[in-house]
C-alpha atoms as a PDB file:
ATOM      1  CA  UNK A   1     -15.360  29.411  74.153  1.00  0.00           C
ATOM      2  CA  UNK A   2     -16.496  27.201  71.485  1.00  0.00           C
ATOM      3  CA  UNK A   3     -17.625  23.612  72.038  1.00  0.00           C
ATOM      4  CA  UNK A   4     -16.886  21.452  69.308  1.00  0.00           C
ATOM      5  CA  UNK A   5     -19.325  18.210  68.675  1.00  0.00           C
ATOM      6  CA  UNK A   6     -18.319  14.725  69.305  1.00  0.00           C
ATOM      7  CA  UNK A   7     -18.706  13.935  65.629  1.00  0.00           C
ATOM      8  CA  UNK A   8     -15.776  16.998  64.658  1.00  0.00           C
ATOM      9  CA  UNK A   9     -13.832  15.504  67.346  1.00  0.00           C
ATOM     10  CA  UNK A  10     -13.718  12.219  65.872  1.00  0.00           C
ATOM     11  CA  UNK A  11     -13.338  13.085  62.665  1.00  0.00           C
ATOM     12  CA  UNK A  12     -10.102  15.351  63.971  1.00  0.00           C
ATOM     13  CA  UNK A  13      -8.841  11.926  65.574  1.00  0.00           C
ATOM     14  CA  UNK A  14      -9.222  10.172  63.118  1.00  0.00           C
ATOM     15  CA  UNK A  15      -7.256  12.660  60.475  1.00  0.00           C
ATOM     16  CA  UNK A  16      -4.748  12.827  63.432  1.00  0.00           C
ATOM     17  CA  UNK A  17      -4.267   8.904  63.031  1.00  0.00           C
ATOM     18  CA  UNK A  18      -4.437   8.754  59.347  1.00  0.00           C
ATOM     19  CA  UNK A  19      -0.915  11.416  59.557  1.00  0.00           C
ATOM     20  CA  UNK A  20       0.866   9.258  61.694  1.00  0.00           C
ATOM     21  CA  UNK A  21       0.084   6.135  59.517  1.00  0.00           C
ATOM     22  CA  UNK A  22       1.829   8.167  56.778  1.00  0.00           C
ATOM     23  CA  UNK A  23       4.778   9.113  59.112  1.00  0.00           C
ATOM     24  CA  UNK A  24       5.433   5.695  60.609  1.00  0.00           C
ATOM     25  CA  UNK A  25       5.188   4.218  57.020  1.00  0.00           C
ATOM     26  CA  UNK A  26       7.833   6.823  55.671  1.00  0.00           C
ATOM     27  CA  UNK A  27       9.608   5.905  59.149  1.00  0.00           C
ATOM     28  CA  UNK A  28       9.461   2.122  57.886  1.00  0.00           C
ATOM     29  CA  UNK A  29      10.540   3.171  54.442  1.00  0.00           C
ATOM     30  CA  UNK A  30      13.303   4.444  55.258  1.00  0.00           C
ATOM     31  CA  UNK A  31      14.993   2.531  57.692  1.00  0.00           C
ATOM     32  CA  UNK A  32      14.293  -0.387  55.296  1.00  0.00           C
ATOM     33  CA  UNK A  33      16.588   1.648  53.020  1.00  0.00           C
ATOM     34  CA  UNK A  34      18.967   2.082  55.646  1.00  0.00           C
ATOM     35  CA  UNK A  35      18.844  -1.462  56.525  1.00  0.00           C
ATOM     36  CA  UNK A  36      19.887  -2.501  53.077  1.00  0.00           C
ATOM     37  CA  UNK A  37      22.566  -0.186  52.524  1.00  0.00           C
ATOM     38  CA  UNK A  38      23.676  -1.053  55.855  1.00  0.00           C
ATOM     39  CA  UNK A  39      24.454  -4.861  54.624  1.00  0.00           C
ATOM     40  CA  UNK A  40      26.090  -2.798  51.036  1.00  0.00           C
ATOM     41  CA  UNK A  41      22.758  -4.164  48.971  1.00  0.00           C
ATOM     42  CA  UNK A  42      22.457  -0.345  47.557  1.00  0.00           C
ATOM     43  CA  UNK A  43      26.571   0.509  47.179  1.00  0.00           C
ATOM     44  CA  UNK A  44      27.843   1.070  43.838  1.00  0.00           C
ATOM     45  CA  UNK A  45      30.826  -1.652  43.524  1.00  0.00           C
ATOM     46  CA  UNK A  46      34.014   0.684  43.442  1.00  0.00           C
ATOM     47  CA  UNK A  47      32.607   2.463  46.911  1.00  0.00           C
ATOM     48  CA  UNK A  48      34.367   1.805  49.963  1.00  0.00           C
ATOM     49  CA  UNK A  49      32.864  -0.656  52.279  1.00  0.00           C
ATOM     50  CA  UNK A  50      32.106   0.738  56.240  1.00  0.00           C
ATOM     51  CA  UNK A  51      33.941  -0.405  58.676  1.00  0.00           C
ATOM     52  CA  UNK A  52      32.351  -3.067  61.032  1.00  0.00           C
ATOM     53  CA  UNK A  53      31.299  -0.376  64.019  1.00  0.00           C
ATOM     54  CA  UNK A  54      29.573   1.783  61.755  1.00  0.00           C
ATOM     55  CA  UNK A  55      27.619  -0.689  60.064  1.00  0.00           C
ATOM     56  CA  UNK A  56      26.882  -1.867  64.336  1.00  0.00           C
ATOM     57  CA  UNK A  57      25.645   1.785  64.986  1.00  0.00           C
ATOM     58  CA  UNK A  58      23.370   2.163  61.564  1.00  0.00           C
ATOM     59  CA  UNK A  59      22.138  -1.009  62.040  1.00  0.00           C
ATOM     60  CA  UNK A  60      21.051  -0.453  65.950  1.00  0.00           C
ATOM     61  CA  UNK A  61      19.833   2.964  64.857  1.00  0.00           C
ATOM     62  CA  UNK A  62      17.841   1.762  62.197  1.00  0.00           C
ATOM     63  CA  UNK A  63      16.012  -1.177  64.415  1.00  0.00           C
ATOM     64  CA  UNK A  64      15.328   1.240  66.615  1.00  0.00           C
ATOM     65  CA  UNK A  65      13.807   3.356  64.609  1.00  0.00           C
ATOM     66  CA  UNK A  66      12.269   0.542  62.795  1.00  0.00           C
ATOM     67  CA  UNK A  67      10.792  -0.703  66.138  1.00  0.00           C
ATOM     68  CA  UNK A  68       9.422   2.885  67.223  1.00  0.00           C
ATOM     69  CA  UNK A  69       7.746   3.426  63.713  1.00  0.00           C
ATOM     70  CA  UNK A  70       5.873   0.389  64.243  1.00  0.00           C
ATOM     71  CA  UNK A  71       4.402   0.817  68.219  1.00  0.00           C
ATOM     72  CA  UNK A  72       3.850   4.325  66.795  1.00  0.00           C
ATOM     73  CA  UNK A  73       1.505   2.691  63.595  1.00  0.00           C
ATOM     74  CA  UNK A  74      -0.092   0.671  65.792  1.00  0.00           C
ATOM     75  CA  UNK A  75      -0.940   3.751  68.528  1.00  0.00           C
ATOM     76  CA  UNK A  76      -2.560   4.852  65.674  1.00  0.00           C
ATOM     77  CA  UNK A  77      -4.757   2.121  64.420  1.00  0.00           C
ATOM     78  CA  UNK A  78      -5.841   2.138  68.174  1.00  0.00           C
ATOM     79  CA  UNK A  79      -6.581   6.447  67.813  1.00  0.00           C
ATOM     80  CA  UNK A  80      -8.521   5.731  64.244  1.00  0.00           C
ATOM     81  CA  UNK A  81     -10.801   2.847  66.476  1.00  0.00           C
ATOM     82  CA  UNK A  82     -11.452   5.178  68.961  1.00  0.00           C
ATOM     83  CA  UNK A  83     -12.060   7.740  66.734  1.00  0.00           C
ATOM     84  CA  UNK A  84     -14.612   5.988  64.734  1.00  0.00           C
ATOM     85  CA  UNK A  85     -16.496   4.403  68.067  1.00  0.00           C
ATOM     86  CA  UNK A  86     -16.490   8.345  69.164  1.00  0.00           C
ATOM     87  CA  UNK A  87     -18.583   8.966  65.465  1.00  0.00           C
ATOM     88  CA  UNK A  88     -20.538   6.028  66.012  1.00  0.00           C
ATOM     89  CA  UNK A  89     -21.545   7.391  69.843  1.00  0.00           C
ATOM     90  CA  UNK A  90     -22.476  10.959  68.376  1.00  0.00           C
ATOM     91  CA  UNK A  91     -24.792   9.528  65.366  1.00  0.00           C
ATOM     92  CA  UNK A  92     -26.507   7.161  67.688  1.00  0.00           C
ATOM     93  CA  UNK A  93     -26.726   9.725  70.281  1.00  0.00           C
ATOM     94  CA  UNK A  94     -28.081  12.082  67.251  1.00  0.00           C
ATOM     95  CA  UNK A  95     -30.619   9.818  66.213  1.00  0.00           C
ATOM     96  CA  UNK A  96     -31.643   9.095  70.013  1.00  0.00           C
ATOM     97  CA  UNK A  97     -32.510  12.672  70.640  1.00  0.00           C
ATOM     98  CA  UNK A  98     -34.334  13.377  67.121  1.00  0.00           C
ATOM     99  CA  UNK A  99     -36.483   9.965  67.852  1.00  0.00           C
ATOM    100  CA  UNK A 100     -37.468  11.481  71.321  1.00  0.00           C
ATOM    101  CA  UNK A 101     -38.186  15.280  69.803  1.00  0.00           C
ATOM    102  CA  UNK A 102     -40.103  13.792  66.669  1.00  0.00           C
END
């Protein structure tokens, strides 16, 4: 069994975080897209216009997904913070025990 440092743990958290940033802005992205073609910003002129329920149901799908992209970018500035206090605990704990073998 192999024990991994603190620092390689961080730095794995803090990748981890920096992926879900990119999802939950792609999330964002794209149910700002959705939003707008929901309210016929991005139909061509001669395309038919959805009826009033489906623009209800892409519109509630898209908020939600709108809202979950969001908690889920803020879970993960919360898991890059941690991950970085977790570096900054291993270097000071580092330096503590090469100031007390030196």
């Amino acid at each position: 069994m192999e024990i991994q440092s603190a620092f390689n743990l961080g730095v794995q958290g803090l990748q981890k975080a920096n992926e879900d940033v990119y999802k939950s802005a792609e999330n964002i992205a794209s149910s700002a897209s959705l939003t707008a073609e929901s309210y016929g910003v991005a139909q061509a002129s001669n395309a038919p216009v959805a009826s009033v329920n489906e623009l209800a149901q892409q519109k509630g799908d898209s908020s939600v997904k709108l809202t979950q992209s969001l908690i889920d970018l803020r879970v993960a500035e919360f898991q890059a913070k941690a991950s970085v206090e977790v570096m900054q605990s291993a270097d000071e704990n580092l330096g503590s025990l090469l100031d007390v073998t030196v």
